[in-house]
Protein backbone atom coordinates (compact mmCIF):
# COMPACT_ATOMS: atom_id res chain seq x y z
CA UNK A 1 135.10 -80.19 -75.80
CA UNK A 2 134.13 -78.29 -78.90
CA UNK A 3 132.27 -75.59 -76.10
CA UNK A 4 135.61 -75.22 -74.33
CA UNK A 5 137.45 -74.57 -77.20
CA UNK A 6 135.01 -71.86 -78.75
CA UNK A 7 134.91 -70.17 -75.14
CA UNK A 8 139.16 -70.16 -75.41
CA UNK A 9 138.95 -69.13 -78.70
CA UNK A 10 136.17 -66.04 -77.38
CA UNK A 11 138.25 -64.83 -74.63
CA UNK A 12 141.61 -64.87 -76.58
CA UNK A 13 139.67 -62.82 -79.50
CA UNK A 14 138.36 -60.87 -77.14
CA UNK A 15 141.60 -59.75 -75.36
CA UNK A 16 143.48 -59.13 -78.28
CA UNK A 17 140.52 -56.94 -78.79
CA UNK A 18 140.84 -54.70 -76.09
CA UNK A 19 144.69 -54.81 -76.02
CA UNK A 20 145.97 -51.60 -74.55
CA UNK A 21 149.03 -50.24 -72.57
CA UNK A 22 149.17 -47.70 -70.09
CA UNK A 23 151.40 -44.84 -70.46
CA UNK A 24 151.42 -42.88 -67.05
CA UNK A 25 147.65 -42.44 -66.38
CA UNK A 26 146.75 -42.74 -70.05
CA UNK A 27 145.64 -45.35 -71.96
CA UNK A 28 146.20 -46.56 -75.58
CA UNK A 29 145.53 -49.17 -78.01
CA UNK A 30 148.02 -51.63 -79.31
CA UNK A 31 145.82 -51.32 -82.54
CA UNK A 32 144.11 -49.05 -84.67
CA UNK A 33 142.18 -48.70 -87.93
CA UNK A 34 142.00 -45.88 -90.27
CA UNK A 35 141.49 -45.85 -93.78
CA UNK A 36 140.65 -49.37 -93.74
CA UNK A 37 144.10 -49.98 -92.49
CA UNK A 38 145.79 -51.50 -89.90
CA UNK A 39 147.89 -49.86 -87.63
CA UNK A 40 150.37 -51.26 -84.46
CA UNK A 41 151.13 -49.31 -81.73
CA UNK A 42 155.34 -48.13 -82.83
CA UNK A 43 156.15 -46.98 -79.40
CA UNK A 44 154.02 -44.05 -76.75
CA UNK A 45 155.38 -41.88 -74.45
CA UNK A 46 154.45 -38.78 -72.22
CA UNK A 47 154.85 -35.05 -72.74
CA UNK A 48 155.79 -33.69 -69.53
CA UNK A 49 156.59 -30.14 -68.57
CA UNK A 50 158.31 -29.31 -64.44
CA UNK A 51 157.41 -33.10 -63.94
CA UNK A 52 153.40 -32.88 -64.94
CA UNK A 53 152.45 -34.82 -66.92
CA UNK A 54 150.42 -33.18 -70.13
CA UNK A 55 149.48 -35.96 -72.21
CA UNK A 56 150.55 -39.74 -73.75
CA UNK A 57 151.16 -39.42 -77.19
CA UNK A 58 151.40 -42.96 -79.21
CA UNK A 59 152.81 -43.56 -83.12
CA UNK A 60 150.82 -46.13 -84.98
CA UNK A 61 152.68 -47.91 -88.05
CA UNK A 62 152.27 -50.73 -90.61
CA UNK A 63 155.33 -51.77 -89.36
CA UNK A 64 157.77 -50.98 -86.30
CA UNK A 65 160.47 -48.49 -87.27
CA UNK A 66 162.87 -46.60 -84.75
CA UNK A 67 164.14 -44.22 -87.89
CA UNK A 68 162.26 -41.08 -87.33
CA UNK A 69 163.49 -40.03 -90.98
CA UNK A 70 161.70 -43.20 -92.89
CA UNK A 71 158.83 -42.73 -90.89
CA UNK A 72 158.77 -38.42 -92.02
CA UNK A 73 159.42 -39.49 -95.42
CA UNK A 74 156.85 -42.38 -95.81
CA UNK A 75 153.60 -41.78 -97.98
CA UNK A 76 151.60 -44.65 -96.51
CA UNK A 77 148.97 -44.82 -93.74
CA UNK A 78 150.21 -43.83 -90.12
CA UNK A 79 148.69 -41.70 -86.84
CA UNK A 80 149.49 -40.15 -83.81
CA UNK A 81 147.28 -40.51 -81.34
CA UNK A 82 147.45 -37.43 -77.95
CA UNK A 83 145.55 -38.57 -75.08
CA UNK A 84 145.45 -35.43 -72.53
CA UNK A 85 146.07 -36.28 -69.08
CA UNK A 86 146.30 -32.73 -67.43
CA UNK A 87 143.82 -29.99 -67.24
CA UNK A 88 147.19 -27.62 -67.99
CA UNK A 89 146.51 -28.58 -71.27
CA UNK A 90 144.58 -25.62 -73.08
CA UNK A 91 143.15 -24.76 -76.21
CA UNK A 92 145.20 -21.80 -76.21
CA UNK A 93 148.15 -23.51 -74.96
CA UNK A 94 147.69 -26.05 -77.24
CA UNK A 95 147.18 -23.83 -80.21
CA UNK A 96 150.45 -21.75 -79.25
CA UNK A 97 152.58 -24.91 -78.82
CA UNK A 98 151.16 -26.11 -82.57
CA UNK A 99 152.28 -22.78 -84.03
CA UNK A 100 155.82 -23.19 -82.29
CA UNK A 101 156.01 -26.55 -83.35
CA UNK A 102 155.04 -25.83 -86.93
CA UNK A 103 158.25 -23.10 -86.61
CA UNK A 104 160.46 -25.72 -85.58
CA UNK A 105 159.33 -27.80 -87.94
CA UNK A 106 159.96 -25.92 -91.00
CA UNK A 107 163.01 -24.10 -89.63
CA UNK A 108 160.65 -20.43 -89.44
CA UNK A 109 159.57 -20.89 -93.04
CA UNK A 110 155.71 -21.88 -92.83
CA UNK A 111 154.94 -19.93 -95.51
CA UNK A 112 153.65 -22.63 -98.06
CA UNK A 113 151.63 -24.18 -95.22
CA UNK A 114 150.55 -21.18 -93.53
CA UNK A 115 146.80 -21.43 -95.23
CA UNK A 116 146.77 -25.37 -93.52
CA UNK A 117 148.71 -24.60 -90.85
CA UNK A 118 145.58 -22.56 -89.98
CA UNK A 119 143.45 -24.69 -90.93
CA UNK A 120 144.37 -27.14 -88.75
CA UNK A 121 144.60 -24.89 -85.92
CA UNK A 122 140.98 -24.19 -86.21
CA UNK A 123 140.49 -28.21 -85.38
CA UNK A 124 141.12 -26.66 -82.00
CA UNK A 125 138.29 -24.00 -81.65
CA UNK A 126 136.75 -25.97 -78.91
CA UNK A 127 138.14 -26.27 -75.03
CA UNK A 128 140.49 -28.75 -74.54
CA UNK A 129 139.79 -30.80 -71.00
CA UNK A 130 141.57 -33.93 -69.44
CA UNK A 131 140.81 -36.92 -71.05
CA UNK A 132 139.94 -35.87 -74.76
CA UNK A 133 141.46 -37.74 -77.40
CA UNK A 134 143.24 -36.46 -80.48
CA UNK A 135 144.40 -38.80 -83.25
CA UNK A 136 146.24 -36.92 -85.87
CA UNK A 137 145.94 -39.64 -88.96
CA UNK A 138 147.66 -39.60 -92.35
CA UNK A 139 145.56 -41.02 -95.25
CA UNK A 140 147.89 -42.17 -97.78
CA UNK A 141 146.50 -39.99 -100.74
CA UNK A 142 143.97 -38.40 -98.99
CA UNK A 143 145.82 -36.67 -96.21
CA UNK A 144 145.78 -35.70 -92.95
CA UNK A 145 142.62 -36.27 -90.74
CA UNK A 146 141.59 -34.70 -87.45
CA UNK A 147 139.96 -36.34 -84.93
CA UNK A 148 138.49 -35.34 -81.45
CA UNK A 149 137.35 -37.73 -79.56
CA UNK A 150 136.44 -40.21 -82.35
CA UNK A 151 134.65 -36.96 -84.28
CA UNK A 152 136.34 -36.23 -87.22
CA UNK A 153 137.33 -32.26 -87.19
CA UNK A 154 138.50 -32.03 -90.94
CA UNK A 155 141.08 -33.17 -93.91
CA UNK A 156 144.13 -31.22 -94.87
CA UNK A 157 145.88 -32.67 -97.93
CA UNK A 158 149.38 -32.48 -98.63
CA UNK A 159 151.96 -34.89 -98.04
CA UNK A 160 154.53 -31.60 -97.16
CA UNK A 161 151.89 -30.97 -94.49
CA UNK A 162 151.71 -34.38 -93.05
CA UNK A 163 155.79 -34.21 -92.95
CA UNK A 164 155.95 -30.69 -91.22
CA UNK A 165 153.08 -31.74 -88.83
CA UNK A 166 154.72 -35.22 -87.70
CA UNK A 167 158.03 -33.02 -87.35
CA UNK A 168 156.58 -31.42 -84.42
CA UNK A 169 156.85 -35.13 -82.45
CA UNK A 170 159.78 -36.77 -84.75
CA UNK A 171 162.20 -34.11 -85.90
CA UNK A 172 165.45 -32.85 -84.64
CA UNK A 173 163.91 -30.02 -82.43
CA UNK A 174 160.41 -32.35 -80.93
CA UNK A 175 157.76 -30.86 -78.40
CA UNK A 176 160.18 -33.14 -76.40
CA UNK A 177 163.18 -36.14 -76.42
CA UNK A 178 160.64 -38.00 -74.06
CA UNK A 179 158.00 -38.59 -75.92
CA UNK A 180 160.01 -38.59 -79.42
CA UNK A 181 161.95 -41.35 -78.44
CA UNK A 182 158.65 -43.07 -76.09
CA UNK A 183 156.61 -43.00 -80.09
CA UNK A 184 159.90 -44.84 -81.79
CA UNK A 185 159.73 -47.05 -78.89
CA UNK A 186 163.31 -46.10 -77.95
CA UNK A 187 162.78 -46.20 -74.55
């Protein structure tokens, strides 16, 4: 009896484990860890563009919110994670729509984050192909880390930059409604 019940207790551990959803042909984790902190799965959705899909992009939280103001505002530990699902996804593309992004972002005034808005943008020097992973983490008083495909590409501090870069996906004017409202798990 005490076999059975470590084997239930095994295969529920491990399932939890491996917990994931599937967003279009993408994949993502219910949980995360960065910064030796736990993070949920907030909502996912897909960036399309003529009806391909480009890529699933997924919010992790500490805790669920569907207020895409609290969430720009907080200073605590959160990530996006952009799984690419189509080979229209480019570096260059993917550089330009940053930059546009950033513009939207700050209303055309990038000025004070032009030297990280840069920097950043250099996290991106490599060719982008389907199926590479991106997770776009804020460090609570660290800030923001790069990842590409589990490699970490660099740290760019700032909490305005963290703001301005999570604008792109959860401001008034996102890549797209889709997957704004897909990461606040409005959908």
């Amino acid at each position: 009896m005490k076999n059975i019940t470590l084997l239930i207790v095994a295969l529920i551990s491990l399932n939890t484990a491996t917990a994931q959803i599937r967003v279009g042909k993408a994949v993502l984790p219910y949980e995360e860890n960065f910064g030796d902190t736990d993070l949920k799965l907030n909502g996912a959705g897909m960036r399309e563009m003529l009806w391909i899909d480009l890529y699933a992009g997924g919010l992790y939280l500490q805790k669920k919110s569907k207020d895409p103001r609290a969430i720009l505002d907080a200073d605590e530990t959160m990530a996006i994670k952009l799984n690419i699902v189509s080979g229209f996804v480019t570096q260059k593309k993917m550089i330009k729509a940053v930059r546009d992004g950033f513009n939207k972002a700050t209303f055309g005034n990038t000025k004070s984050l032009d030297e990280r808005i840069n920097k950043f943008i250099k996290f991106f020097n490599e060719p982008i192909v389907k199926n590479d992973i991106f997770d776009i983490v804020y460090i609570k008083d660290k800030g923001v880390t790069c990842f590409k495909n589990s490699k970490e590409l660099g740290v760019i501090e700032g909490r305005d930059f963290k703001y301005a870069l999570f604008k792109i996906w959860l401001g008034d004017e996102p890549a797209s409604e889709g997957i704004k409202n897909g990461m606040l798990g409005i959908q």
